[in-house]
Protein backbone atom coordinates (compact mmCIF):
# COMPACT_ATOMS: atom_id res chain seq x y z
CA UNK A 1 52.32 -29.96 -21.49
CA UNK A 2 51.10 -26.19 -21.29
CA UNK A 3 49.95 -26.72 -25.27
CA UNK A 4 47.75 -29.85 -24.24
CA UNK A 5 46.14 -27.66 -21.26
CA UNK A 6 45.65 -24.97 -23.80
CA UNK A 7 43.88 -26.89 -26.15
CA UNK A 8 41.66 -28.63 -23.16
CA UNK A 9 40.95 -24.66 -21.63
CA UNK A 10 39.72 -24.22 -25.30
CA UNK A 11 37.75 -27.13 -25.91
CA UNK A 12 35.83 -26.38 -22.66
CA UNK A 13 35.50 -22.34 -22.82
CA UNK A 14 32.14 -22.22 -25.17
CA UNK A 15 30.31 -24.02 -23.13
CA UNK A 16 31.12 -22.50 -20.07
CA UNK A 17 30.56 -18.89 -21.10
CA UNK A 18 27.09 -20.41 -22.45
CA UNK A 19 26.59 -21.89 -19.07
CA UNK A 20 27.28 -18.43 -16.84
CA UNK A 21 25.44 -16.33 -19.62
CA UNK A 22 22.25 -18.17 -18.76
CA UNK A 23 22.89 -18.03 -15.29
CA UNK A 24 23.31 -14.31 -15.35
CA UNK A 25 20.15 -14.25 -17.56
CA UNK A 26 18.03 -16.11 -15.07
CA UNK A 27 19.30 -13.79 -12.33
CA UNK A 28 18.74 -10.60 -14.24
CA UNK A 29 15.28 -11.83 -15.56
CA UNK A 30 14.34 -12.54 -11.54
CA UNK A 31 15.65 -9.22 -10.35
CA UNK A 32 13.63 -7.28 -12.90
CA UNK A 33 10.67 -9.09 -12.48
CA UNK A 34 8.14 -6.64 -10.93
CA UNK A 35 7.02 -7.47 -7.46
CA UNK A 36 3.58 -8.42 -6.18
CA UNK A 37 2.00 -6.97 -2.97
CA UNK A 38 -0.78 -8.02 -1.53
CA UNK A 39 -3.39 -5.42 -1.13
CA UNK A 40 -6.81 -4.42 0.39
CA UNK A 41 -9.78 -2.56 -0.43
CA UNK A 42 -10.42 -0.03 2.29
CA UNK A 43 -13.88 -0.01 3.03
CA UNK A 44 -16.03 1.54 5.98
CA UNK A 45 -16.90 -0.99 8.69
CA UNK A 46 -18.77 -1.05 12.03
CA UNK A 47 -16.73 -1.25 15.18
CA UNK A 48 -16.91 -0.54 18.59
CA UNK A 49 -16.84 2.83 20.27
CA UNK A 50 -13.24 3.41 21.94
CA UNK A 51 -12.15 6.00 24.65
CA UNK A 52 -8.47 6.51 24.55
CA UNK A 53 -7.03 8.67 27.32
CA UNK A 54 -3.41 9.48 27.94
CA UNK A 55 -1.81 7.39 30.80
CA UNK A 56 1.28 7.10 32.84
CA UNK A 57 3.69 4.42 34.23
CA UNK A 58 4.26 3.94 38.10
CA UNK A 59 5.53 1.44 40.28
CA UNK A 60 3.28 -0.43 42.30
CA UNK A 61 5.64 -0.31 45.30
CA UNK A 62 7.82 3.37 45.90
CA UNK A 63 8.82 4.52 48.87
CA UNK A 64 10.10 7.98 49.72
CA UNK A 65 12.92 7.59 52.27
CA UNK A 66 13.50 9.80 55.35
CA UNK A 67 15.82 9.95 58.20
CA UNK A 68 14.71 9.31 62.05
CA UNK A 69 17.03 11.17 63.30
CA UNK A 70 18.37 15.24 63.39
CA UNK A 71 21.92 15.73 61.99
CA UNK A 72 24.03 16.47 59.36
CA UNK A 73 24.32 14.02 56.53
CA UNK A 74 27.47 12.77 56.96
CA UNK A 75 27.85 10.74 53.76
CA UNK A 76 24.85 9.81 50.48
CA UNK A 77 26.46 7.07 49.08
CA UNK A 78 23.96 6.34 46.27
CA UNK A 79 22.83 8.28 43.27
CA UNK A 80 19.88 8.51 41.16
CA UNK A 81 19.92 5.15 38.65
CA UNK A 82 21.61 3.21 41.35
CA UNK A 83 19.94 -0.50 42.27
CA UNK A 84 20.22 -1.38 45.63
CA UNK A 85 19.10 -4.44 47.60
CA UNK A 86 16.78 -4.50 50.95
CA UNK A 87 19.19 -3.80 54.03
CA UNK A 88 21.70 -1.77 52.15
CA UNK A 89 23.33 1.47 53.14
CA UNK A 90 21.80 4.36 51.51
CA UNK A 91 23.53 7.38 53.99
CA UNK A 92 24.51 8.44 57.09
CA UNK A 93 23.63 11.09 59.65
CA UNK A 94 26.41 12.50 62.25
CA UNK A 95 26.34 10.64 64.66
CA UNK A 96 28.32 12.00 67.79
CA UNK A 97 25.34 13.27 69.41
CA UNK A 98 23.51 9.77 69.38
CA UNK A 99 27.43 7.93 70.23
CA UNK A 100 27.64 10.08 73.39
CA UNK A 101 23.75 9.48 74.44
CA UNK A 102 24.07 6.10 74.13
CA UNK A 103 27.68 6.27 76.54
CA UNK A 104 25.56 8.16 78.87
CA UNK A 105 23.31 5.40 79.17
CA UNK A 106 25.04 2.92 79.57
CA UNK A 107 26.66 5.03 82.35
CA UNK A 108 23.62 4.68 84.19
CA UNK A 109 23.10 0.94 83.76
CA UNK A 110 26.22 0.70 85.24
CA UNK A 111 25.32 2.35 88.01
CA UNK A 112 21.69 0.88 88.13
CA UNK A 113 23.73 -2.60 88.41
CA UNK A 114 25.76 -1.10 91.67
CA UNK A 115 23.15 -0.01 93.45
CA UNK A 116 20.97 -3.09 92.80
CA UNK A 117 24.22 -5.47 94.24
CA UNK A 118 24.56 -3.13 97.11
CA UNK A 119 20.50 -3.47 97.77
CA UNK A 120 20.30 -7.71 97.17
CA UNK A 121 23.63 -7.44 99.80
CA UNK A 122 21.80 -5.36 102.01
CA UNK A 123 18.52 -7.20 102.13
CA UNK A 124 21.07 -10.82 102.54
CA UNK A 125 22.01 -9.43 105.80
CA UNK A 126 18.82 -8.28 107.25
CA UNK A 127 16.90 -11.16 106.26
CA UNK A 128 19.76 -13.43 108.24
CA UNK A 129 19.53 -10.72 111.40
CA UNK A 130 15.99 -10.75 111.20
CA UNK A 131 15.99 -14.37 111.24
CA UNK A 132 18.09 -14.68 114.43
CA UNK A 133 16.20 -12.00 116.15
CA UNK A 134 18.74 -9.41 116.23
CA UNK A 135 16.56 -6.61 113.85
CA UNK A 136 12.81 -6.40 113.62
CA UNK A 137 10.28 -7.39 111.09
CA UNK A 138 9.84 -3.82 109.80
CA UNK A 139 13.54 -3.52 108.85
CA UNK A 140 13.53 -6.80 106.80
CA UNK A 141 10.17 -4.97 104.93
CA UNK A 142 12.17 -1.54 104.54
CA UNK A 143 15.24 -3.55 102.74
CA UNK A 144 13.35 -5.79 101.04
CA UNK A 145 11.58 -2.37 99.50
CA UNK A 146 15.03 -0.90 98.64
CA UNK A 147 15.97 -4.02 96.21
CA UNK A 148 12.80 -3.72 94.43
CA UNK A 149 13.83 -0.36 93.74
CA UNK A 150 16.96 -0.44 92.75
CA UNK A 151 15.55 -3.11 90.42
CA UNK A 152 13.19 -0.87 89.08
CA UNK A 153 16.04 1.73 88.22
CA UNK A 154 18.07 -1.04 86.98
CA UNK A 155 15.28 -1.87 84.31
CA UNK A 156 14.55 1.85 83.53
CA UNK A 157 18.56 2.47 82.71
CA UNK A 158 18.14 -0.62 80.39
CA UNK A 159 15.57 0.37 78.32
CA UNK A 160 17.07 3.90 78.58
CA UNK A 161 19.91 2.10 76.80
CA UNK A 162 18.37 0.17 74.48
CA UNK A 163 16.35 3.31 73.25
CA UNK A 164 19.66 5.02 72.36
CA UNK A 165 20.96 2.21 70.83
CA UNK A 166 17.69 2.71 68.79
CA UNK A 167 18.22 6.54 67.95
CA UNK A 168 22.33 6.12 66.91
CA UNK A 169 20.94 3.73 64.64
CA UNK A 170 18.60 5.92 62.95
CA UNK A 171 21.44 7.88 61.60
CA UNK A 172 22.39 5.01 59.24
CA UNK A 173 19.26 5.11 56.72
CA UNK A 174 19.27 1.80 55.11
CA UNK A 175 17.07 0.42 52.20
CA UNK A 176 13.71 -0.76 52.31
CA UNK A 177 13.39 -3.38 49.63
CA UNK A 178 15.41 -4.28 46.93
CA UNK A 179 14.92 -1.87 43.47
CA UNK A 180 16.39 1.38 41.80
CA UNK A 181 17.32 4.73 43.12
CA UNK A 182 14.80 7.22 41.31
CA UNK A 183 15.71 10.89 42.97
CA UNK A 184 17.95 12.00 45.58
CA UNK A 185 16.66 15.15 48.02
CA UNK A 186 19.43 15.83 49.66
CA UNK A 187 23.00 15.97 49.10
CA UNK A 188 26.22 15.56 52.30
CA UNK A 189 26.39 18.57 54.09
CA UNK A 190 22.61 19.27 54.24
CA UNK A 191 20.85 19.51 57.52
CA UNK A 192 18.46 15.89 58.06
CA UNK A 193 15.35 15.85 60.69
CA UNK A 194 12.89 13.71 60.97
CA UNK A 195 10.35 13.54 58.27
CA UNK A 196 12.52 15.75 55.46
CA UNK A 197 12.88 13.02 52.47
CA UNK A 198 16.43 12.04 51.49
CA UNK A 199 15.56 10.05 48.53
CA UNK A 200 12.78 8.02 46.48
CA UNK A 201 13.34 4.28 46.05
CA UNK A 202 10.99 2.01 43.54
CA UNK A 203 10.51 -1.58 42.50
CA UNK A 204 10.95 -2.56 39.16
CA UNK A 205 8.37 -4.93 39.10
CA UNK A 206 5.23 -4.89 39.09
CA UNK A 207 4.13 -1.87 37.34
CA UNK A 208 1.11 0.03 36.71
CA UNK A 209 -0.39 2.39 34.06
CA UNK A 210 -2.51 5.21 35.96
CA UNK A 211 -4.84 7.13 33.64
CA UNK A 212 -7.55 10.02 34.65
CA UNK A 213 -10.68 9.55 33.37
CA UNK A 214 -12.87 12.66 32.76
CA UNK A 215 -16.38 11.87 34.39
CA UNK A 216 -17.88 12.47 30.90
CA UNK A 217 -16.06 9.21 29.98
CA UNK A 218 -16.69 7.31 33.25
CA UNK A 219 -19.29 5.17 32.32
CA UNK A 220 -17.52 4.35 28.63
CA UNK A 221 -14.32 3.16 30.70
CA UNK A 222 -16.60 1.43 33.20
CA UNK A 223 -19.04 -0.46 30.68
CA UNK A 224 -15.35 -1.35 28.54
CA UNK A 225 -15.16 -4.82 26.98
CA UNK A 226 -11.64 -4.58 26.87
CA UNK A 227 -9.04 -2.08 28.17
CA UNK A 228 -5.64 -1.79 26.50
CA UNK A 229 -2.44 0.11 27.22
CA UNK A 230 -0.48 1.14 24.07
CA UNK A 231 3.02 1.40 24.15
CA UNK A 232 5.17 3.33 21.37
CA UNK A 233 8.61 1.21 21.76
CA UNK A 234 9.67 3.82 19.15
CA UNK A 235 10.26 3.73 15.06
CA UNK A 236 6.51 3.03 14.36
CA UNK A 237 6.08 0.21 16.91
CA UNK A 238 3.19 -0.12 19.39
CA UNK A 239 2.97 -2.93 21.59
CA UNK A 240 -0.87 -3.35 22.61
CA UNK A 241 -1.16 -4.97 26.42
CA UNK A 242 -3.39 -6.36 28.41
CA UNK A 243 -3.52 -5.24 31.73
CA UNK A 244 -3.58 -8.47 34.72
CA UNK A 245 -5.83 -6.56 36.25
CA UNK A 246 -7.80 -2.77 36.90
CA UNK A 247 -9.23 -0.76 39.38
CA UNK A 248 -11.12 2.59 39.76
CA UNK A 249 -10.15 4.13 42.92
CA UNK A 250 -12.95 5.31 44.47
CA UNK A 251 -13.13 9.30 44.70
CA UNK A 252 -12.46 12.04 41.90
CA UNK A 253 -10.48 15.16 42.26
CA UNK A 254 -12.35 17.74 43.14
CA UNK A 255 -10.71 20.25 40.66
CA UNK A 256 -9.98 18.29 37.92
CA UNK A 257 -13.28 15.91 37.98
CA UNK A 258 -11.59 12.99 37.02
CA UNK A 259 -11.28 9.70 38.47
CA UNK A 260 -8.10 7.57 38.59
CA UNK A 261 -7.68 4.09 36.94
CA UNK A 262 -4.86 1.31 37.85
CA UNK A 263 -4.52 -1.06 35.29
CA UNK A 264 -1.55 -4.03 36.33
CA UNK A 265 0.85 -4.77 34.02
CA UNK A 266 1.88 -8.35 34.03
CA UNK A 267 5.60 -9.09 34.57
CA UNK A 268 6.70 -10.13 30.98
CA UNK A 269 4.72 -6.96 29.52
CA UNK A 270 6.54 -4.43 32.04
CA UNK A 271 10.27 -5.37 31.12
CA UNK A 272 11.09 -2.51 29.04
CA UNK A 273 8.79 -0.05 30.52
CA UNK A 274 9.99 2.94 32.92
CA UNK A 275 8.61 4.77 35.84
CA UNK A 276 7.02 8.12 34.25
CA UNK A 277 6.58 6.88 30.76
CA UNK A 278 3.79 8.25 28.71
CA UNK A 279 1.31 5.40 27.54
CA UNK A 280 -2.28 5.42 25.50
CA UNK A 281 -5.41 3.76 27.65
CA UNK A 282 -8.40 2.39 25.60
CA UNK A 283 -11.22 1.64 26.86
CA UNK A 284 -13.17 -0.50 23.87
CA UNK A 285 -17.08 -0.72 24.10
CA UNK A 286 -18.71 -4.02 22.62
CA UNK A 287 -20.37 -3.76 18.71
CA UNK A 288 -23.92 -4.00 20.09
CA UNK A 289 -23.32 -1.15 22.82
CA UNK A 290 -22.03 1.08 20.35
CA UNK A 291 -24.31 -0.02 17.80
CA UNK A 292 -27.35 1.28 20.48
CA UNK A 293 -25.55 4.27 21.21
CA UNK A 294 -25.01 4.88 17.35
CA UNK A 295 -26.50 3.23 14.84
CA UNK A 296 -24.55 4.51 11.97
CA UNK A 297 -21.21 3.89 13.70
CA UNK A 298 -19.02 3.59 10.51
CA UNK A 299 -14.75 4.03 10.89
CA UNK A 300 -13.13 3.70 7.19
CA UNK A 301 -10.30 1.31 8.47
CA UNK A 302 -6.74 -0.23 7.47
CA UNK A 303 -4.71 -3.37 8.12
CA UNK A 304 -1.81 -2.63 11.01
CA UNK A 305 0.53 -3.39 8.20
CA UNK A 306 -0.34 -1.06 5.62
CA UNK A 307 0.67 2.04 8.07
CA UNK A 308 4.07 4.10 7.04
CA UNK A 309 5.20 5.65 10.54
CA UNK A 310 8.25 8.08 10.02
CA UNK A 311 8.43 10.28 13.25
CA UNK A 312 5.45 12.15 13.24
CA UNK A 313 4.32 11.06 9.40
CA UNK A 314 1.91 8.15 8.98
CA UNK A 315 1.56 6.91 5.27
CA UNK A 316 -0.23 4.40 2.96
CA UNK A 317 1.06 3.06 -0.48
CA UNK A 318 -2.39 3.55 -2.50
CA UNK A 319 -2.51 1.40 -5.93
CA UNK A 320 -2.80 3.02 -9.00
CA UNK A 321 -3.59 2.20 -12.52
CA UNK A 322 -3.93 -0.83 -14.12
CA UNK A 323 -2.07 -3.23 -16.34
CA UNK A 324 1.32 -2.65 -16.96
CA UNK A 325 0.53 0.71 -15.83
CA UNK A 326 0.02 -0.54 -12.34
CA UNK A 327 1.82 0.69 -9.03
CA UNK A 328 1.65 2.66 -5.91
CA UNK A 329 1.57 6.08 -5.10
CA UNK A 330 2.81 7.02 -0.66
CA UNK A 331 -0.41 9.04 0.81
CA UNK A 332 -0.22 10.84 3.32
CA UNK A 333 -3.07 9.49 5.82
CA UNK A 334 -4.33 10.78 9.33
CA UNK A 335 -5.11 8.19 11.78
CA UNK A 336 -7.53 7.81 14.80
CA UNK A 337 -8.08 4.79 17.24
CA UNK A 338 -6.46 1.77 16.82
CA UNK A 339 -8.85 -0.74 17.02
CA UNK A 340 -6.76 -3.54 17.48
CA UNK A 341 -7.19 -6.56 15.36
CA UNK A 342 -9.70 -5.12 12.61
CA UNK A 343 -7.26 -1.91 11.99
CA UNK A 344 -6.60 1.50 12.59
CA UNK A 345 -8.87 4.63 12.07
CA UNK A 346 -8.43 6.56 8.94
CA UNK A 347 -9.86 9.94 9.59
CA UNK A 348 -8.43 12.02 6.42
CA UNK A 349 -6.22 10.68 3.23
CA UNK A 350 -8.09 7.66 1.61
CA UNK A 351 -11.96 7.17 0.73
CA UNK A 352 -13.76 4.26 0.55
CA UNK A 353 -13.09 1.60 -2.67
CA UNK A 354 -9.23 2.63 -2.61
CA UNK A 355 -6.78 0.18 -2.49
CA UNK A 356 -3.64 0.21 -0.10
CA UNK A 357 -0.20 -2.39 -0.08
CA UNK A 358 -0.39 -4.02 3.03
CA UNK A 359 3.70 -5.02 2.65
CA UNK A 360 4.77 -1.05 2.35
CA UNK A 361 8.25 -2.57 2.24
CA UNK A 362 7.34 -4.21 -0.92
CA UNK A 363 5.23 -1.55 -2.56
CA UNK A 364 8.05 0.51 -2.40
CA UNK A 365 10.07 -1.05 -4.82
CA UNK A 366 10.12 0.31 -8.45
CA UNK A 367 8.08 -2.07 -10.64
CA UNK A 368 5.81 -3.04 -7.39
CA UNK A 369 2.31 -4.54 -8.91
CA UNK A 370 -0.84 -4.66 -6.80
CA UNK A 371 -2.26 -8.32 -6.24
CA UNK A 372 -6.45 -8.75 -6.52
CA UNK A 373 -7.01 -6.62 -3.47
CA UNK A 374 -8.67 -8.55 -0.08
CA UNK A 375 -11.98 -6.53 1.59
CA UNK A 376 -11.16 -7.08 5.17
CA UNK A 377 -8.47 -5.59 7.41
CA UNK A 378 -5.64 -7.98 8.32
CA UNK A 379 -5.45 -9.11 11.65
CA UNK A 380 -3.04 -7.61 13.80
């Protein structure tokens, strides 16, 4: 039996080493065949002028919270990162002296209440002596006078009341809206009056990027075709929003001369930003006002995709030779404004005519061959 298998095993093994040598043949020829990139000429172009201006996030809705009433803090029972909902307690303020107010009137409603049964009694009798002659009309007028009275104190110990009740609850500080706990001012143990802030509470949503813009650039930002926020989400990535809408509030700072711009962030676009996180504003003129303003407004640009970001190093893979002596070389490059969709700025590292990879990924494989190079900047 094991002789028959042998001679089968036999029978079969030339053809089966032929069949994995050209298999690993096919694979090997595939793996060394040299890549092809795509590429682009880099030429000069006209584009619009563009401010861009260094901008912050903020929440549209922040509140600094404060306590109403003078005490120690008795307890802070959130923290800075903490999310809390509307209604929720945030601390508490000794109370005893509020407790024992609030006893103290409600002392005196009690006593309001006795007097003004004594008085209703009072004025029950004299109206039925009056009534069967026995006391005059001016007597009925003098107890009917005492009643009202004692009503009136009645009504002033109630609201007396209701005013403490007021004030002890002022030393429980509770939660405006729902959001996140961004500072705390205070810690337990510190003294609270009214007025000194205890914490700073924010919304998540909706956000805002505030930007100061110098009055030199005031009519640029205001005469804008478009206004983006740029966001680096880190390792070379920019995200390039839209704001909902934008607003120039209307005054400058006297020492600074600059004027402050909103710009809303819709909800989707603000999910991963932060209160306090640094942001680039453009403001982006149209081609024919720059074109006025400059005729010879030229920007040597590059495709979004051909840019090599490595911390603070942005690169290019420029094509060299020709033939089978073709391949890229990484450049250093210096970029300026972004100008969306038709490319970035390239202020220093490539001259006109050269030809950049626009898959760096790609062109940095050994054996990586250019493709016939394209002459306008990949959209973003």
């Amino acid at each position: 039996m094991s002789v028959t298998v042998f001679k089968s095993f036999t029978h079969h093994l030339p053809g089966t080493l032929l069949a994995l040598g050209l298999a690993c043949g096919a694979a090997w020829a595939q793996a060394t065949t040299p890549a092809t990139v795509p590429t682009q000429t880099v030429q000069p172009r006209s584009v619009g002028a563009v401010v861009t201006l260094e901008g912050v996030i903020q929440p549209v809705r922040q509140s600094t919270v404060a306590a109403q009433a003078s005490g120690r803090i008795a307890t802070l029972v959130v923290k800075a990162g903490d999310k809390v909902r509307a209604g929720q307690l945030l601390a508490t303020v000794d109370d005893r002296d509020a407790s024992a107010g609030l006893q103290r009137s409600q002392a005196q409603v009690n006593q309001a209440d006795a007097e003004l049964r004594n008085a209703q009694a009072n004025l029950d009798r004299v109206r039925d002596l009056q009534g069967k002659g026995f006391v005059s009309k001016a007597a009925l007028d003098t107890a009917q006078t005492q009643r009202e009275a004692a009503q009136a104190l009645r009504d002033q110990a109630s609201a007396s009341a209701r005013q403490s009740g007021i004030a002890q609850g002022f030393t429980r500080v509770t939660a405006p809206f729902d959001g996140w706990v961004l500072q705390t001012h205070a810690e337990a143990g510190e003294l609270a009056v009214p007025g000194k802030p205890l914490l700073t509470l924010y919304a998540p949503l909706p956000l805002r990027a505030v930007v100061q813009v110098p009055a030199s650039r005031t009519s640029a930002a205001r005469s804008a075709s478009q206004v983006r926020v740029l966001v680096d989400d880190g390792g070379g990535v920019v995200r390039s929003l839209v704001p909902a809408a934008s607003m120039a509030v209307p005054s400058a700072d006297p020492v600074s001369q600059t004027t402050e711009w909103r710009l809303e962030l819709a909800a989707a676009d603000s999910a991963n930003l932060l209160p306090g996180q640094q942001v680039r504003v453009q403001f982006a003129q149209p081609h024919a006002a720059a074109a006025s303003a400059s005729p010879a407004a030229q920007r040597l640009l590059v495709a979004q995709s051909a840019v090599v970001r490595r911390g603070e190093l942005s690169a290019v893979y420029v094509a060299r030779g020709t033939g089978e002596q073709a391949g890229f070389n990484l450049r250093a490059v210096r970029l300026g404004a972004d100008q969306g969709a038709e490319g970035i700025e390239v202020l220093a590292g490539l001259k006109a005519g050269e030809v950049v990879a626009l898959d760096p990924l790609r062109a940095s494989v050994a054996g990586a061959r250019p493709t016939a190079p394209t002459t306008a900047p990949a959209a973003k």
